[in-house]
Protein backbone atom coordinates (compact mmCIF):
# COMPACT_ATOMS: atom_id res chain seq x y z
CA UNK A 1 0.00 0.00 0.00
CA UNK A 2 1.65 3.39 -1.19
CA UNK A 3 1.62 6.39 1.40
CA UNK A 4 1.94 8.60 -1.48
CA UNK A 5 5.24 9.93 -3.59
CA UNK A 6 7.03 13.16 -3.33
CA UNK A 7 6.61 16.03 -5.72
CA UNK A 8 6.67 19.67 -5.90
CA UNK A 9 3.64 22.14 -4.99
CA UNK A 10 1.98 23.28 -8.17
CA UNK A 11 1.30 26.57 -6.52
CA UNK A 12 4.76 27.13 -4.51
CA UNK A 13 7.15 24.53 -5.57
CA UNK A 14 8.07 23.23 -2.47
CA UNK A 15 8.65 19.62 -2.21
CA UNK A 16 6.01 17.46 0.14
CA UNK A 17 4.68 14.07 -0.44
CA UNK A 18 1.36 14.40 -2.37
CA UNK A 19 -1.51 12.00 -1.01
CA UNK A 20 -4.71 13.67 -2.61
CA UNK A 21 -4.23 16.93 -3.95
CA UNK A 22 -1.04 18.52 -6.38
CA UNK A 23 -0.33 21.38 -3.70
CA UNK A 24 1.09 21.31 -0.50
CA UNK A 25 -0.62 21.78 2.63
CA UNK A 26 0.81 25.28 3.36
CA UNK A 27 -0.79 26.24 0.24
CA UNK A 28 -4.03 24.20 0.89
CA UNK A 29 -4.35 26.06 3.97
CA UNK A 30 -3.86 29.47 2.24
CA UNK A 31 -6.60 28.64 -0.50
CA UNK A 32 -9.00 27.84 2.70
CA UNK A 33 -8.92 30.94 4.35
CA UNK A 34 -9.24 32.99 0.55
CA UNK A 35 -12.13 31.26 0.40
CA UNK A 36 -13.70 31.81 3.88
CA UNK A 37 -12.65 35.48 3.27
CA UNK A 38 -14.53 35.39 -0.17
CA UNK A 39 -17.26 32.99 1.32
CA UNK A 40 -17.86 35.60 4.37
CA UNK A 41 -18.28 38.56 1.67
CA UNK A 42 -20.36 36.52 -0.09
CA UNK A 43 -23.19 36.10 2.26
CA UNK A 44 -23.69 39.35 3.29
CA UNK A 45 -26.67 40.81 2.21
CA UNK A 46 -25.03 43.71 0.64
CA UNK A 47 -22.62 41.82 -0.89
CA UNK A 48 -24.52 39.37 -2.79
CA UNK A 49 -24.55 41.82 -5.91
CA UNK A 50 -21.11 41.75 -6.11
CA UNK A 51 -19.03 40.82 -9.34
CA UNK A 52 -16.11 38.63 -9.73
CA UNK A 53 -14.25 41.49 -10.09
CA UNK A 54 -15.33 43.40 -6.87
CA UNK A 55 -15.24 39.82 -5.14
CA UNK A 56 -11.30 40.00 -5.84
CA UNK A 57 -10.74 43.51 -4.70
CA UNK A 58 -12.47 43.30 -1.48
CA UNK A 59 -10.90 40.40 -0.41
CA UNK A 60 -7.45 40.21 -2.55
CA UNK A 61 -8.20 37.20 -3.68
CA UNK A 62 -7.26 36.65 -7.50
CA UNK A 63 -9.77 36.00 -10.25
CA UNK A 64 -8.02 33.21 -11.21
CA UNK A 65 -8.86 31.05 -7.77
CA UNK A 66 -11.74 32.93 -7.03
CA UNK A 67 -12.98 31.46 -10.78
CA UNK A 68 -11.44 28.15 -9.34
CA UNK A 69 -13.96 27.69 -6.56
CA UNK A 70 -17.11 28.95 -8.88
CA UNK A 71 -16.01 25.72 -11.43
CA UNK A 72 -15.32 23.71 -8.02
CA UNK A 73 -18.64 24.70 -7.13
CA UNK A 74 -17.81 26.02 -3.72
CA UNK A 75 -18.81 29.42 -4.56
CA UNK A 76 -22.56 29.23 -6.20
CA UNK A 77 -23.56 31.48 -8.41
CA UNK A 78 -27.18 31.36 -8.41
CA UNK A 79 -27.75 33.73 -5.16
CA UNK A 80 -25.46 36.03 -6.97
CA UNK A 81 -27.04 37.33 -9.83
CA UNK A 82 -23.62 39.65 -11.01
CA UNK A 83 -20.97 36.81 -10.38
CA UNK A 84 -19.47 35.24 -13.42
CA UNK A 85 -16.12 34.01 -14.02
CA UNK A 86 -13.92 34.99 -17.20
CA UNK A 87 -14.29 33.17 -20.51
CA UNK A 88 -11.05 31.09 -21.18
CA UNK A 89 -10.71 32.43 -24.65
CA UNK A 90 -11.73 36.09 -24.78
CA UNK A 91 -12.35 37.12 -20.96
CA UNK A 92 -15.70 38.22 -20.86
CA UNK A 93 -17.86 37.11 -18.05
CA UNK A 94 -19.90 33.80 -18.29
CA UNK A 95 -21.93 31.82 -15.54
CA UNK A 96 -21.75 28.26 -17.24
CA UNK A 97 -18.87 26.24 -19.43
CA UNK A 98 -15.52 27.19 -20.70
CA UNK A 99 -16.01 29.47 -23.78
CA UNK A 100 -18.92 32.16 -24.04
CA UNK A 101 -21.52 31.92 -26.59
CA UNK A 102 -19.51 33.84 -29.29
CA UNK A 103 -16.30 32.16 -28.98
CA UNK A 104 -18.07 28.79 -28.46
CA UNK A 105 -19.46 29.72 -32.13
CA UNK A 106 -15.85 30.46 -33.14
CA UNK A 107 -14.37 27.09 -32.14
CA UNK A 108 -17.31 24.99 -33.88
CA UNK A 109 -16.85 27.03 -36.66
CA UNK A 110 -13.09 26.55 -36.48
CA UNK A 111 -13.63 22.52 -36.04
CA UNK A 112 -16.20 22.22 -39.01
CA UNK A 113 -13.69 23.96 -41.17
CA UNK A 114 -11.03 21.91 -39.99
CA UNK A 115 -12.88 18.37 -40.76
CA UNK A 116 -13.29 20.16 -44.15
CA UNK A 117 -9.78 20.47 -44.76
CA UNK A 118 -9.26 17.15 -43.37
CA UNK A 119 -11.49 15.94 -45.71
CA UNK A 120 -10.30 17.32 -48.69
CA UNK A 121 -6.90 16.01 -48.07
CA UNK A 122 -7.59 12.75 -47.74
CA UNK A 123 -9.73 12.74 -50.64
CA UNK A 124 -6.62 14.14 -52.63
CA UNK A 125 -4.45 11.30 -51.15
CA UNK A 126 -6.86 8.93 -52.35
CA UNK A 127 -7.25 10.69 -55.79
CA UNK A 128 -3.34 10.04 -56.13
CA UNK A 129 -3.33 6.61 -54.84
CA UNK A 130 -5.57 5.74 -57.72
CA UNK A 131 -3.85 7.92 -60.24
CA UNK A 132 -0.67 5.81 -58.91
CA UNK A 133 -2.28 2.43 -59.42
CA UNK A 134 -3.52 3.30 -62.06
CA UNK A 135 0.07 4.56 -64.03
CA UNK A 136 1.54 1.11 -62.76
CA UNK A 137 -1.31 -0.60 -63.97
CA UNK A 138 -0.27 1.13 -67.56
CA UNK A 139 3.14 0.50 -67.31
CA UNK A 140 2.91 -3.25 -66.66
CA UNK A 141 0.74 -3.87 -69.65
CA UNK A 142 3.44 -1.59 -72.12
């Protein structure tokens, strides 16, 4: 039965042996109190109309972990109608996924055109397979 196996914090880089999570528990402890400080800010009344943005500055938390515990699911969204969390393409604020609805149209659009060009090149490799088999074909019978 393995303990675990040493490795390096993602977050700090210190070495510590890793059981669950990739960061070490210096760092794990950290993350807990941002989030009780952006937790407590949360559920104030007055808060609760906050955005991501003002979530960060009052409690110096970055966007980048406070957008980490909205996708975790330990911050919820739905009692706070202004919080959103940057898109991972272009930055502008979404409640749900990855991408927002623009660049989600982007990337399918990208994909379809991709599978097109995939397409035609294989149908080119298979128009001179045959133009090859065929020229053999002629010179064997010559």
């Amino acid at each position: 039965m393995s303990l675990g196996k040493l490795s390096n914090c993602s977050r700090c880089g210190t070495l510590f042996v890793q059981v669950v999570r990739d960061i070490c528990p210096s760092c794990h402890q950290v993350i807990e109190k941002e989030y009780e400080r952006c937790a407590s800010f949360l559920r104030k009344r007055e808060n609760r109309g906050a955005t991501i943005y003002q979530l960060s500055e009052a409690t110096g938390v970055s966007i980048k972990q406070i957008t980490r515990f909205i996708k975790e699911r330990r911050i919820s969204i739905a009692n706070n109608p202004n919080m959103g969390y940057p898109c991972d393409r272009c930055g502008f604020l979404i409640r749900s996924g990855q991408y927002c609805a623009d660049c989600t149209k982007h990337l399918q659009r990208d994909i379809v055109l991709d599978l097109d060009v995939e397409r035609r090149l294989e149908e080119e490799k298979r128009a001179r397979l045959l133009e090859a088999t065929y020229r053999r074909k002629q010179n064997r019978d010559e």
